[in-house]
C-alpha atoms as a PDB file:
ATOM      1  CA  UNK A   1     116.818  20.375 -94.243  1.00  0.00           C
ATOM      2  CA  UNK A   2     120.411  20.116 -92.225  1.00  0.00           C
ATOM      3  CA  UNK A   3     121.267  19.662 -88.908  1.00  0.00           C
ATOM      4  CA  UNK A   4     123.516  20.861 -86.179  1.00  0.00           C
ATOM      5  CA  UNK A   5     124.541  21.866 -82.882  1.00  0.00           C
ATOM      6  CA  UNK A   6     122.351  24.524 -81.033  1.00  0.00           C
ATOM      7  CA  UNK A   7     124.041  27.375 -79.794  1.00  0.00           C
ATOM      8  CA  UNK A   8     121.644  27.708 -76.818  1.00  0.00           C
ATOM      9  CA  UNK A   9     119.582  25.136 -75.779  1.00  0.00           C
ATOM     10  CA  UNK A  10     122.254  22.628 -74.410  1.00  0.00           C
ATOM     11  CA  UNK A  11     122.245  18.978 -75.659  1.00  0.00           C
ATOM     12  CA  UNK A  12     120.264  19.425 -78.765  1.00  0.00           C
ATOM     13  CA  UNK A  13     120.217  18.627 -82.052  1.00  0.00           C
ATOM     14  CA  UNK A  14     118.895  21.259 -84.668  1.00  0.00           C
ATOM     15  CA  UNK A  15     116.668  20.150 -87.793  1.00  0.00           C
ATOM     16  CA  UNK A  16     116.373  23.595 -89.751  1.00  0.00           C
ATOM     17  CA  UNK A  17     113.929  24.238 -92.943  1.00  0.00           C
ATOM     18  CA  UNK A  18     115.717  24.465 -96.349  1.00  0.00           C
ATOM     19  CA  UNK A  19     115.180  27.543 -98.713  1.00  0.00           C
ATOM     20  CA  UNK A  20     112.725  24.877-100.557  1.00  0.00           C
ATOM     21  CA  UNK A  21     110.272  25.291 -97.748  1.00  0.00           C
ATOM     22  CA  UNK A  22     107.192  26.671 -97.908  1.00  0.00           C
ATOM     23  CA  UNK A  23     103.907  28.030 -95.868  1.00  0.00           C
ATOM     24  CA  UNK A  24     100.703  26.156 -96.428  1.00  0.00           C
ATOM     25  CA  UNK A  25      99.225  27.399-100.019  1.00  0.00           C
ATOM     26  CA  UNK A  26     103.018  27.587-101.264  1.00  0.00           C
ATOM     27  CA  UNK A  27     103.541  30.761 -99.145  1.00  0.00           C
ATOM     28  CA  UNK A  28     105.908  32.585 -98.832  1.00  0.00           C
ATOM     29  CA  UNK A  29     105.000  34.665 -95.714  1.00  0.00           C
ATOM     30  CA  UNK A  30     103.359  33.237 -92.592  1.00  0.00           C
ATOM     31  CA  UNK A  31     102.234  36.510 -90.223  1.00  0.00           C
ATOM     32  CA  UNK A  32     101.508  35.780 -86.277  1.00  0.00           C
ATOM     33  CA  UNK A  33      99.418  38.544 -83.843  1.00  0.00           C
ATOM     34  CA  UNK A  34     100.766  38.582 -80.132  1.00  0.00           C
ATOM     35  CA  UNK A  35      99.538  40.473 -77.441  1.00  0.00           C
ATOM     36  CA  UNK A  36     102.068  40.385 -74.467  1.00  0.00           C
ATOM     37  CA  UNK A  37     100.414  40.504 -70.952  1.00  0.00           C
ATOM     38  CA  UNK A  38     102.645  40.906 -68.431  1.00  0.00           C
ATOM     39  CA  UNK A  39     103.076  40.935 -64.545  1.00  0.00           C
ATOM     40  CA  UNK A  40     105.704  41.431 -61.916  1.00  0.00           C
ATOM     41  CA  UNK A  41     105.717  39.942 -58.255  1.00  0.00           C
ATOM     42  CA  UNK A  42     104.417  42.069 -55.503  1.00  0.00           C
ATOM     43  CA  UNK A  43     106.999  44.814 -54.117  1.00  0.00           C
ATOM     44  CA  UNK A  44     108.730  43.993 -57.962  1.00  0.00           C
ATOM     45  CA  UNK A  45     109.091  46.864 -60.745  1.00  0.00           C
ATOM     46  CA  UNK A  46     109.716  46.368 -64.452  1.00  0.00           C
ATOM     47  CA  UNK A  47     113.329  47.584 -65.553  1.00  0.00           C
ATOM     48  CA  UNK A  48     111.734  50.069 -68.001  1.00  0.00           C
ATOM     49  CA  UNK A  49     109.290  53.152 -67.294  1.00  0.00           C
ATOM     50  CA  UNK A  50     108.861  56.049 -69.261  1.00  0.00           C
ATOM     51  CA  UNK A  51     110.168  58.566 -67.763  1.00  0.00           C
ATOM     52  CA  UNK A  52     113.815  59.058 -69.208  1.00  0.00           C
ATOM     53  CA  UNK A  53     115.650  60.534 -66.107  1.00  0.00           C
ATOM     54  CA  UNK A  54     117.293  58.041 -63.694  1.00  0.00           C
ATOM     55  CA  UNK A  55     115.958  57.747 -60.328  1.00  0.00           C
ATOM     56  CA  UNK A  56     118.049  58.214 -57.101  1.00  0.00           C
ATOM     57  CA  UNK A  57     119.706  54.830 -56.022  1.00  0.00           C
ATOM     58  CA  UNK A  58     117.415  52.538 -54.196  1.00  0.00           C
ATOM     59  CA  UNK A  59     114.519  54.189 -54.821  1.00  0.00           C
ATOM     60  CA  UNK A  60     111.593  52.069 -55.980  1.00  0.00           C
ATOM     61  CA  UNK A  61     110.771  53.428 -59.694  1.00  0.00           C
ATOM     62  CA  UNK A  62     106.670  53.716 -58.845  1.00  0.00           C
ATOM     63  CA  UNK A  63     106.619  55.372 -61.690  1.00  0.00           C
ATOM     64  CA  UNK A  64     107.552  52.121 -64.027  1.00  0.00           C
ATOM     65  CA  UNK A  65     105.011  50.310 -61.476  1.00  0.00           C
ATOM     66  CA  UNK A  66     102.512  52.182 -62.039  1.00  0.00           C
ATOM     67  CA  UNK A  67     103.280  52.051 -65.890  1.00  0.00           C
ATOM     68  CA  UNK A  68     103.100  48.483 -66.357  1.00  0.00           C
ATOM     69  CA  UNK A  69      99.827  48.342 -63.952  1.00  0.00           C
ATOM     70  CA  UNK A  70      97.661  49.617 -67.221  1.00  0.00           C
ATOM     71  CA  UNK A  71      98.272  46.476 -68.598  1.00  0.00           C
ATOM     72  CA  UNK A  72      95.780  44.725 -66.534  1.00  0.00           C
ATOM     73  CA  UNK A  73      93.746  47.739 -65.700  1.00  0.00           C
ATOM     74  CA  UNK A  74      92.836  48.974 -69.248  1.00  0.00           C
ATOM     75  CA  UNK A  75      95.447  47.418 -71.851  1.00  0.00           C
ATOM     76  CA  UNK A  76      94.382  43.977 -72.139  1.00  0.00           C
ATOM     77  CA  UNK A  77      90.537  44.777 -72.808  1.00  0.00           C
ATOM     78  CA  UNK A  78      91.752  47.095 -75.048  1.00  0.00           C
ATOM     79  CA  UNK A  79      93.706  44.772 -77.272  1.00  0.00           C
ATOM     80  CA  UNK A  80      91.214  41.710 -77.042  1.00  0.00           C
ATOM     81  CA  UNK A  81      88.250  44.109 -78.270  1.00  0.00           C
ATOM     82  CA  UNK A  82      90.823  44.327 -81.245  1.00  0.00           C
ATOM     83  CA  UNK A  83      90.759  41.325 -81.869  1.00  0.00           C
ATOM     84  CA  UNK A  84      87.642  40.746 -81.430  1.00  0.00           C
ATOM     85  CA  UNK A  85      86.457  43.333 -84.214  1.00  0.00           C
ATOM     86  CA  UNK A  86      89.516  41.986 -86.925  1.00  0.00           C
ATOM     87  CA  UNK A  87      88.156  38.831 -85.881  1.00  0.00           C
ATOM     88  CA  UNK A  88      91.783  37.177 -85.456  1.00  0.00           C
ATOM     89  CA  UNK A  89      93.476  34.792 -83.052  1.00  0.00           C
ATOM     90  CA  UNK A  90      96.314  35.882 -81.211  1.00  0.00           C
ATOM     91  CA  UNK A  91      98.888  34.580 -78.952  1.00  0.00           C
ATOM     92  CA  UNK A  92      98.628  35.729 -75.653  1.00  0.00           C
ATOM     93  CA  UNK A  93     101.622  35.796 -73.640  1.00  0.00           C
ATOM     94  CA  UNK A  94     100.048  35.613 -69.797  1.00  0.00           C
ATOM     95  CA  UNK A  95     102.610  36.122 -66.819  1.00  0.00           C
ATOM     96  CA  UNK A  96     101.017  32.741 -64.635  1.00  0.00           C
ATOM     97  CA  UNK A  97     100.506  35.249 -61.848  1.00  0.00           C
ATOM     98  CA  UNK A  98      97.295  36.470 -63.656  1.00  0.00           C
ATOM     99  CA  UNK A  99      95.650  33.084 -62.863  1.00  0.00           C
ATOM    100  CA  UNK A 100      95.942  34.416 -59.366  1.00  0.00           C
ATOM    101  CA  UNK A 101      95.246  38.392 -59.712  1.00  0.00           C
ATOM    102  CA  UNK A 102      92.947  38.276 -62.800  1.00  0.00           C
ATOM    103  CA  UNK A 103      91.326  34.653 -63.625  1.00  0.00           C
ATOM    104  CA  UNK A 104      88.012  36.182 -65.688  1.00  0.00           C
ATOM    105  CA  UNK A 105      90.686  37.609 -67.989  1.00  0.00           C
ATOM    106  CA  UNK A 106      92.903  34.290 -68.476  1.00  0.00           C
ATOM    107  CA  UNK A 107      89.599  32.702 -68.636  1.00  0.00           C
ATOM    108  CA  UNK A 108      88.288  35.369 -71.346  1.00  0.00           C
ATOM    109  CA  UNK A 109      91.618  34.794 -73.303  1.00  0.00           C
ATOM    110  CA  UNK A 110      91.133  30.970 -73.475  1.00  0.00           C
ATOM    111  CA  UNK A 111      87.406  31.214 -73.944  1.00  0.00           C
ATOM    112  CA  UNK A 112      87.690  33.349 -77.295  1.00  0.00           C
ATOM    113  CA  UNK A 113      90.169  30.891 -78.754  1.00  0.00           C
ATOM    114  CA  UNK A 114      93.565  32.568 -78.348  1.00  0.00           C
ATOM    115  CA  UNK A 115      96.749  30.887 -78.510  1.00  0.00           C
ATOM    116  CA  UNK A 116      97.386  31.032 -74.560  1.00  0.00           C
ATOM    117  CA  UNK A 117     101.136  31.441 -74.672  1.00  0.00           C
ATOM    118  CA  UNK A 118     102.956  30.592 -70.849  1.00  0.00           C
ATOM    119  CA  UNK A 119     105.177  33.405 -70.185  1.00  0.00           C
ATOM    120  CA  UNK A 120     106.523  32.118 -66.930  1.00  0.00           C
ATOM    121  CA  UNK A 121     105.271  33.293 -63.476  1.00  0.00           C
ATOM    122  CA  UNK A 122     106.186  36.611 -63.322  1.00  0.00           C
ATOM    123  CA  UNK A 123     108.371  39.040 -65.486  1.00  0.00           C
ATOM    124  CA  UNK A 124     110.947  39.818 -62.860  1.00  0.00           C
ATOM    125  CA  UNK A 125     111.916  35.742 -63.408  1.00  0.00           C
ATOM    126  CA  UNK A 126     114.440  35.084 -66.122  1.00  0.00           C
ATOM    127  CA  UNK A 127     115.188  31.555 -66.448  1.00  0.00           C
ATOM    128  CA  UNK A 128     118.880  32.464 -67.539  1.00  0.00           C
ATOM    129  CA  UNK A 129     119.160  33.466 -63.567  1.00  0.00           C
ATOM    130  CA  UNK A 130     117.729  30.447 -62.275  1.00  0.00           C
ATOM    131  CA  UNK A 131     119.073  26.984 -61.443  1.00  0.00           C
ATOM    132  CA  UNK A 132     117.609  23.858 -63.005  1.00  0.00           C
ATOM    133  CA  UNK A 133     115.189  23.005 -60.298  1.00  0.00           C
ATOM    134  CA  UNK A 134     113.948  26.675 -60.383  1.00  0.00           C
ATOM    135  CA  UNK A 135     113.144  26.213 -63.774  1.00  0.00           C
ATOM    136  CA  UNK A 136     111.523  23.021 -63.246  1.00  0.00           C
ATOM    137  CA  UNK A 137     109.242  24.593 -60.278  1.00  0.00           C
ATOM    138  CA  UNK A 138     108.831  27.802 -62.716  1.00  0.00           C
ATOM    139  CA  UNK A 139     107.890  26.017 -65.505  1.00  0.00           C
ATOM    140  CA  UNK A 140     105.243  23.351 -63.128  1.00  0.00           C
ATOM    141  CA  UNK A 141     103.271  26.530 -61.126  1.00  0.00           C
ATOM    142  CA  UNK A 142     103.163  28.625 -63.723  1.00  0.00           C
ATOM    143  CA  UNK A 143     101.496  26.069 -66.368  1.00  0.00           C
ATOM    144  CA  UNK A 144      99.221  24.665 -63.655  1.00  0.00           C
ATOM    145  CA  UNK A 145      98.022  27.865 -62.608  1.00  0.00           C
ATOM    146  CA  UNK A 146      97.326  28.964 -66.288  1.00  0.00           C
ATOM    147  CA  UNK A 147      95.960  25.643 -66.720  1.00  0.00           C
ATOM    148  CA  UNK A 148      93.596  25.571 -63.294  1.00  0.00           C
ATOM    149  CA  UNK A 149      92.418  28.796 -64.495  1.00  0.00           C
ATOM    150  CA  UNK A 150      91.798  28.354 -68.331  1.00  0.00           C
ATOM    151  CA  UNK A 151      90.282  24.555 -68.919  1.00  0.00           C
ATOM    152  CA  UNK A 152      93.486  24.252 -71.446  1.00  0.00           C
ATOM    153  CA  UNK A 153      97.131  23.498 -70.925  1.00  0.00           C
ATOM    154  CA  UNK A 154      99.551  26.186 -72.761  1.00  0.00           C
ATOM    155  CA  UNK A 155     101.126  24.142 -75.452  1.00  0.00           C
ATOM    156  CA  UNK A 156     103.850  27.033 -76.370  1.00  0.00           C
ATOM    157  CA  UNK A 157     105.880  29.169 -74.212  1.00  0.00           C
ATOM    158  CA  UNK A 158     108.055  32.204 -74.380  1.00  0.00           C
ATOM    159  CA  UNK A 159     110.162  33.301 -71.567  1.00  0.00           C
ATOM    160  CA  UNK A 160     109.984  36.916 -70.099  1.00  0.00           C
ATOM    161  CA  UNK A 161     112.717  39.189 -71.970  1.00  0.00           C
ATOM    162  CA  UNK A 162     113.267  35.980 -74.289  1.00  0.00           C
ATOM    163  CA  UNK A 163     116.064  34.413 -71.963  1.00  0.00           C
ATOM    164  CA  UNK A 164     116.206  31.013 -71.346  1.00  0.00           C
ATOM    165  CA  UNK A 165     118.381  29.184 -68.913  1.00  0.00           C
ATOM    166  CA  UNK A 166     120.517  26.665 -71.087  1.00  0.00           C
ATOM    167  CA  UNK A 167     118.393  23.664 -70.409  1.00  0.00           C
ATOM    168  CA  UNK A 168     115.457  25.344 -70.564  1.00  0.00           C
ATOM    169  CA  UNK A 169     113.899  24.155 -74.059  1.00  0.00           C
ATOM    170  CA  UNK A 170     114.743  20.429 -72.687  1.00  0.00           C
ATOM    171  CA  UNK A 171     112.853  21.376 -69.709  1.00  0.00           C
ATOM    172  CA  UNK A 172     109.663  22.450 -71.571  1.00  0.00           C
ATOM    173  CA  UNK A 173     109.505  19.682 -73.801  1.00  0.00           C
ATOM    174  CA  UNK A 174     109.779  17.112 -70.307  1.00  0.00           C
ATOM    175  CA  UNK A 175     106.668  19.404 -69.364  1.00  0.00           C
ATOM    176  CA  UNK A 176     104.714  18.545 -72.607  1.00  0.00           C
ATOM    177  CA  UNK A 177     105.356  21.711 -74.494  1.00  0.00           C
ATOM    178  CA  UNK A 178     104.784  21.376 -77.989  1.00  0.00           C
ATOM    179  CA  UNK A 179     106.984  25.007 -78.959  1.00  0.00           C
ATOM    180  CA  UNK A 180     108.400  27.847 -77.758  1.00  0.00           C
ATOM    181  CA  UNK A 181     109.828  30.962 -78.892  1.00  0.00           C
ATOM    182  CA  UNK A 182     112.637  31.818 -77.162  1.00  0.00           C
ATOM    183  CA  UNK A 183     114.556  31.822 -80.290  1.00  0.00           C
ATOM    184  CA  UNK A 184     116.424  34.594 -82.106  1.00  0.00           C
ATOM    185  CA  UNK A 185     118.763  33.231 -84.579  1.00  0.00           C
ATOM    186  CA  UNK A 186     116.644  32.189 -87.834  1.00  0.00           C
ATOM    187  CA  UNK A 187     113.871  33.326 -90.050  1.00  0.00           C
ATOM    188  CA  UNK A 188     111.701  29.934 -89.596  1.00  0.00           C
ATOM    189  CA  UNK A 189     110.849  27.794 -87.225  1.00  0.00           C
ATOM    190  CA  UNK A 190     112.840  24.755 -86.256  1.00  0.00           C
ATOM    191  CA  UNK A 191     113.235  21.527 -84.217  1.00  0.00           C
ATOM    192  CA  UNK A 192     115.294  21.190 -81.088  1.00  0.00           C
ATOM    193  CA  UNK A 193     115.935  17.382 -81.085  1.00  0.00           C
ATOM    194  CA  UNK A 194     116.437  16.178 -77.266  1.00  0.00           C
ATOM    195  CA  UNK A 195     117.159  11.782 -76.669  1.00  0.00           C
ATOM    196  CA  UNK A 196     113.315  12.237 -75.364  1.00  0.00           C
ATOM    197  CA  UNK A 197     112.300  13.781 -78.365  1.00  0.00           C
ATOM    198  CA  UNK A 198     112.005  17.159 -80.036  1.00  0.00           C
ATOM    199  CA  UNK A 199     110.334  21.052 -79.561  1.00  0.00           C
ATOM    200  CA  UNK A 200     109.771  23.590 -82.022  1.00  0.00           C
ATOM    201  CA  UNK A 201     111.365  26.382 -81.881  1.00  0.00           C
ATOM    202  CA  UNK A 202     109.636  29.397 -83.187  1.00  0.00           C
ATOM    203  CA  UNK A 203     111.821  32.683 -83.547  1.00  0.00           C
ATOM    204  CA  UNK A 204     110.308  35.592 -82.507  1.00  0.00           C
ATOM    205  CA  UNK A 205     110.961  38.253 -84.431  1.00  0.00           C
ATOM    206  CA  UNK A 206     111.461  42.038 -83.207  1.00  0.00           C
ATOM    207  CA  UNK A 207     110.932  44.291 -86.006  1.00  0.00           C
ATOM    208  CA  UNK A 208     107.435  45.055 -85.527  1.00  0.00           C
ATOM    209  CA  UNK A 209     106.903  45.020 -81.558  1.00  0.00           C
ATOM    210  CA  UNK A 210     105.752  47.473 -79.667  1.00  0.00           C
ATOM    211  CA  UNK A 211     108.395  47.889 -76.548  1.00  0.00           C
ATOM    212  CA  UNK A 212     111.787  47.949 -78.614  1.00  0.00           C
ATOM    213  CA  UNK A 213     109.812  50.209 -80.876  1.00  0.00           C
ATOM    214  CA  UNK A 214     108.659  52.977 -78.663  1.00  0.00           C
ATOM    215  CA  UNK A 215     110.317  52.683 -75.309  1.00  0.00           C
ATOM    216  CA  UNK A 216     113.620  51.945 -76.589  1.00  0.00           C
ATOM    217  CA  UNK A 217     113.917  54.061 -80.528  1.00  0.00           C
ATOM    218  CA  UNK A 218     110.918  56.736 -79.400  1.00  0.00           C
ATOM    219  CA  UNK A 219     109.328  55.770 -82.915  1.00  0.00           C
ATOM    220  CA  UNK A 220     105.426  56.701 -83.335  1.00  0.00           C
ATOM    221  CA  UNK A 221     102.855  54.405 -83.715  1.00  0.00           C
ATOM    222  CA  UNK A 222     102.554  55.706 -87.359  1.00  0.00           C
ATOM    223  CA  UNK A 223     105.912  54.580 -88.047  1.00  0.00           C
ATOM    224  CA  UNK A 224     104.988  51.139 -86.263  1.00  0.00           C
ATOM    225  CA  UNK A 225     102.434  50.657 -88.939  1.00  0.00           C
ATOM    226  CA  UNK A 226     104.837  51.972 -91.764  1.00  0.00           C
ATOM    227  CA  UNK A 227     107.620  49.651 -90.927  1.00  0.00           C
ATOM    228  CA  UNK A 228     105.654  46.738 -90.752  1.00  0.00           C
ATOM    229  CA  UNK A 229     104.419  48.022 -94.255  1.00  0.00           C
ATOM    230  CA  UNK A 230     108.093  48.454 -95.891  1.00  0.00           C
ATOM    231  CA  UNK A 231     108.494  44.964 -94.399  1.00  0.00           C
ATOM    232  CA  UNK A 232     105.996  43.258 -95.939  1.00  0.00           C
ATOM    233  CA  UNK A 233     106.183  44.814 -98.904  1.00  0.00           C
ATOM    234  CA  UNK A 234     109.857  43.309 -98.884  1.00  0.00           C
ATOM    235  CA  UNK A 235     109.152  39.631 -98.003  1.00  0.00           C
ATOM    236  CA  UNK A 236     106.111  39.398-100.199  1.00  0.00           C
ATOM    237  CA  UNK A 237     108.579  39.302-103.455  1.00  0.00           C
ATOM    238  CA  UNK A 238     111.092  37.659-102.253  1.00  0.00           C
ATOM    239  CA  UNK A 239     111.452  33.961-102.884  1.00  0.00           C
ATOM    240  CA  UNK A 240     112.426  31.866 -99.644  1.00  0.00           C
ATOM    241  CA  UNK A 241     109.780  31.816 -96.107  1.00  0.00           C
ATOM    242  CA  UNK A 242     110.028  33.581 -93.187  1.00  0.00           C
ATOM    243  CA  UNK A 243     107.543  34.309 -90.018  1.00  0.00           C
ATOM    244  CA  UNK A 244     106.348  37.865 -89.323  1.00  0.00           C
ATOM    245  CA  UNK A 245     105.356  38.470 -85.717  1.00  0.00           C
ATOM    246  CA  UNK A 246     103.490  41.835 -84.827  1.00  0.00           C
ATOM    247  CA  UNK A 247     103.534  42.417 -81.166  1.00  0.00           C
ATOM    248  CA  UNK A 248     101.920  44.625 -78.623  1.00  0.00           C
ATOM    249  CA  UNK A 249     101.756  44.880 -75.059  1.00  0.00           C
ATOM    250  CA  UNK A 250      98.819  45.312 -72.882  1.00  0.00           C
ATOM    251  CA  UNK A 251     101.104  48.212 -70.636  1.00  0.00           C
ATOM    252  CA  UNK A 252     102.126  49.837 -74.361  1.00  0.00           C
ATOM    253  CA  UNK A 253     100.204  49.897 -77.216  1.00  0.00           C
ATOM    254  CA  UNK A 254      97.402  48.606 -74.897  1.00  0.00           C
ATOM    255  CA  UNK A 255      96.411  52.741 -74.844  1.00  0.00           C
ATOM    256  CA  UNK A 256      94.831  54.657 -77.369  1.00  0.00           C
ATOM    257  CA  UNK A 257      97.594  55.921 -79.112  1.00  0.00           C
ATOM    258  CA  UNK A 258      99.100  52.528 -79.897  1.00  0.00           C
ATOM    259  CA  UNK A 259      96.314  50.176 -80.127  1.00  0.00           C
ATOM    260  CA  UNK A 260      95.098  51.781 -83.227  1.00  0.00           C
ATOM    261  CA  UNK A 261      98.479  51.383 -85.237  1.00  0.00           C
ATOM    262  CA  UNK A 262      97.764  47.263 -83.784  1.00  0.00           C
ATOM    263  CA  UNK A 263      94.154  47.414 -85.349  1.00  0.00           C
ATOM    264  CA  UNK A 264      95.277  49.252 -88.616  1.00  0.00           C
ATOM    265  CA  UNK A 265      97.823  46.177 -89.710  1.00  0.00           C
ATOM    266  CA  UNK A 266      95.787  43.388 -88.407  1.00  0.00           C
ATOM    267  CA  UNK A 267      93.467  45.174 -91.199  1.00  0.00           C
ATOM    268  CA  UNK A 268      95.385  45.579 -93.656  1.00  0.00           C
ATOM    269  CA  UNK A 269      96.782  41.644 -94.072  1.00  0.00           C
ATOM    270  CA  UNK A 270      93.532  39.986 -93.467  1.00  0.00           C
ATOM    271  CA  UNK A 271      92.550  40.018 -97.055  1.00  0.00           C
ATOM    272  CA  UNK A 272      96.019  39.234 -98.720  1.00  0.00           C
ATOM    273  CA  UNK A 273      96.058  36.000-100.440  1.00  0.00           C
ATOM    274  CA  UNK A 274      99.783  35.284-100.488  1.00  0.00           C
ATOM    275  CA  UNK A 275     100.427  35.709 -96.501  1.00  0.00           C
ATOM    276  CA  UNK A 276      99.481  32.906 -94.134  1.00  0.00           C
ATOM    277  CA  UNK A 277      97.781  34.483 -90.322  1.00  0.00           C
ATOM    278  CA  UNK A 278      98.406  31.935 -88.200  1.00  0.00           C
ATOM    279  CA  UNK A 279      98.789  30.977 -84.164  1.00  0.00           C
ATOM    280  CA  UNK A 280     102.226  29.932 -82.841  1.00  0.00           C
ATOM    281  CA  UNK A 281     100.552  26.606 -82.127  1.00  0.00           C
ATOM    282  CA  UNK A 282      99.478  26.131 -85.853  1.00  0.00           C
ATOM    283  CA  UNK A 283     103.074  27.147 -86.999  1.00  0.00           C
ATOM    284  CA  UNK A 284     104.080  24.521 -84.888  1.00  0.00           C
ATOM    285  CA  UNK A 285     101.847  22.011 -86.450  1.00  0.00           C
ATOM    286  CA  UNK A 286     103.086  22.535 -89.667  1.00  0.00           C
ATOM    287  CA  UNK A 287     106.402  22.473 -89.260  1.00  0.00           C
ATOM    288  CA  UNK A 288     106.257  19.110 -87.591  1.00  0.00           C
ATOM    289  CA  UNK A 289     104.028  17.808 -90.659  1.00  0.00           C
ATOM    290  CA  UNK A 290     106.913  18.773 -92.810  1.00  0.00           C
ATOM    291  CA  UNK A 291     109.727  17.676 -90.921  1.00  0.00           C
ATOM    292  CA  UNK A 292     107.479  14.487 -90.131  1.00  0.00           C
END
């Protein structure tokens, strides 16, 4: 274990894992399921449709609106009865704005025993654009609401595109987060250590998720499944640990054609004996066990 200065989160003190470490069962390979369920404000669009030809300027891109709408519509029942069938545990990334628009879902996330994962009000908010207070309020109404809504408080959070604001991870841990994974720049977790105390950060990885994937590369869902094959095949003999996430959204591979290539790798790791499944929240755990 070392430490040093974070390059982000400002004020803290980084505790990082040695090569030495390990996943519980001497592991090499910990593997975590999200599911990505995201909303914009009303009269807001996402900044990614797909249709490839650019719209005249100041026209409002309906098209991306109506996009991203499947994601509460059809997506997200989609990708739960996944998950329901693999019997696994996810971690749900809910925009807090669902606590307002679609409570039996939040409600049906918590209630099957999901990771629910704060992912800030709405995805039009970036915390890297607000100011300190607007993080504070962001952070406060969007874990009450999810909280109201769901019986349980979120204990992890991951911002919308990924972006913090610079005091963002000091923020969350003032709020009572236990982790979040607005983290990029390692291949396990680690501890942000504030004067107040400390937050795990969990890097979320990008290899295998669904929006970079096939709205950004054009890659198939076959080749979804294949990379995360080549990948695992990789990690599994080599010798230090790393985290695997496998992401989907409810607007993406929330439709047929993707949430079959979700189903099909969820499948194939659930019988390995040398990779850990695991929640965010039970990452967490262990890495604070180990760092003590």
């Amino acid at each position: 274990m070392f430490d040093g200065e974070d390059g982000v989160a400002r004020g803290a003190r980084v505790v990082r894992l040695d090569r030495d470490f390990r996943w519980p069962g001497d592991r090499c390979v910990a593997i975590t399921f999200n599911v990505a369920f995201e909303g914009w404000s009303d009269g807001k669009t996402p900044g990614i449709g797909p249709m490839g030809n650019p719209l005249p300027l100041g026209a409002v891109d309906t098209n991306a609106l109506s996009w991203a709408h499947y994601g509460p519509v059809r997506g997200i029942e989609r990708l739960l009865g996944v998950l329901e069938r693999v019997e696994r545990r996810a971690n749900v990334m809910v925009s807090g704005i669902f606590a307002e628009r679609s409570p039996q879902v939040v409600q049906t996330i918590a209630a099957a025993g999901h990771d629910l994962v704060a992912h800030g009000y709405a995805q039009e908010i970036v915390p890297a654009k607000l100011s300190r207070q607007d993080n504070e309020a962001n952070i406060a109404s969007t874990t009450e609401l999810l909280h109201s809504v769901a019986g349980i408080k979120p204990q992890g959070w991951i911002s919308p595109r990924g972006t913090p604001g610079m005091d963002h991870a000091r923020l969350l841990l003032e709020a009572g987060y236990d982790w979040h994974g607005d983290a990029f720049d390692d291949d396990r977790p680690y501890l942000q250590v504030f004067p107040n105390g400390g937050i795990v950060a969990i890097p979320l990885t990008m290899e295998i998720n669904d929006l970079p994937h096939a709205m950004r590369y054009g890659r198939s869902p076959r080749q979804f499944v294949e990379a995360f094959e080549d990948l695992l095949d990789h990690v599994r003999r080599g010798d230090e640990a790393l985290t695997i996430d496998v992401t989907a959204h409810a607007h993406v591979y929330g439709r047929p054609a993707g949430a079959w290539a979700y189903e099909a790798i969820a499948r194939k790791v659930r019988d390995l004996d040398d990779v850990w499944i695991a929640t965010r929240s039970e990452i967490a755990l262990h890495v604070r066990q180990v760092l003590g």
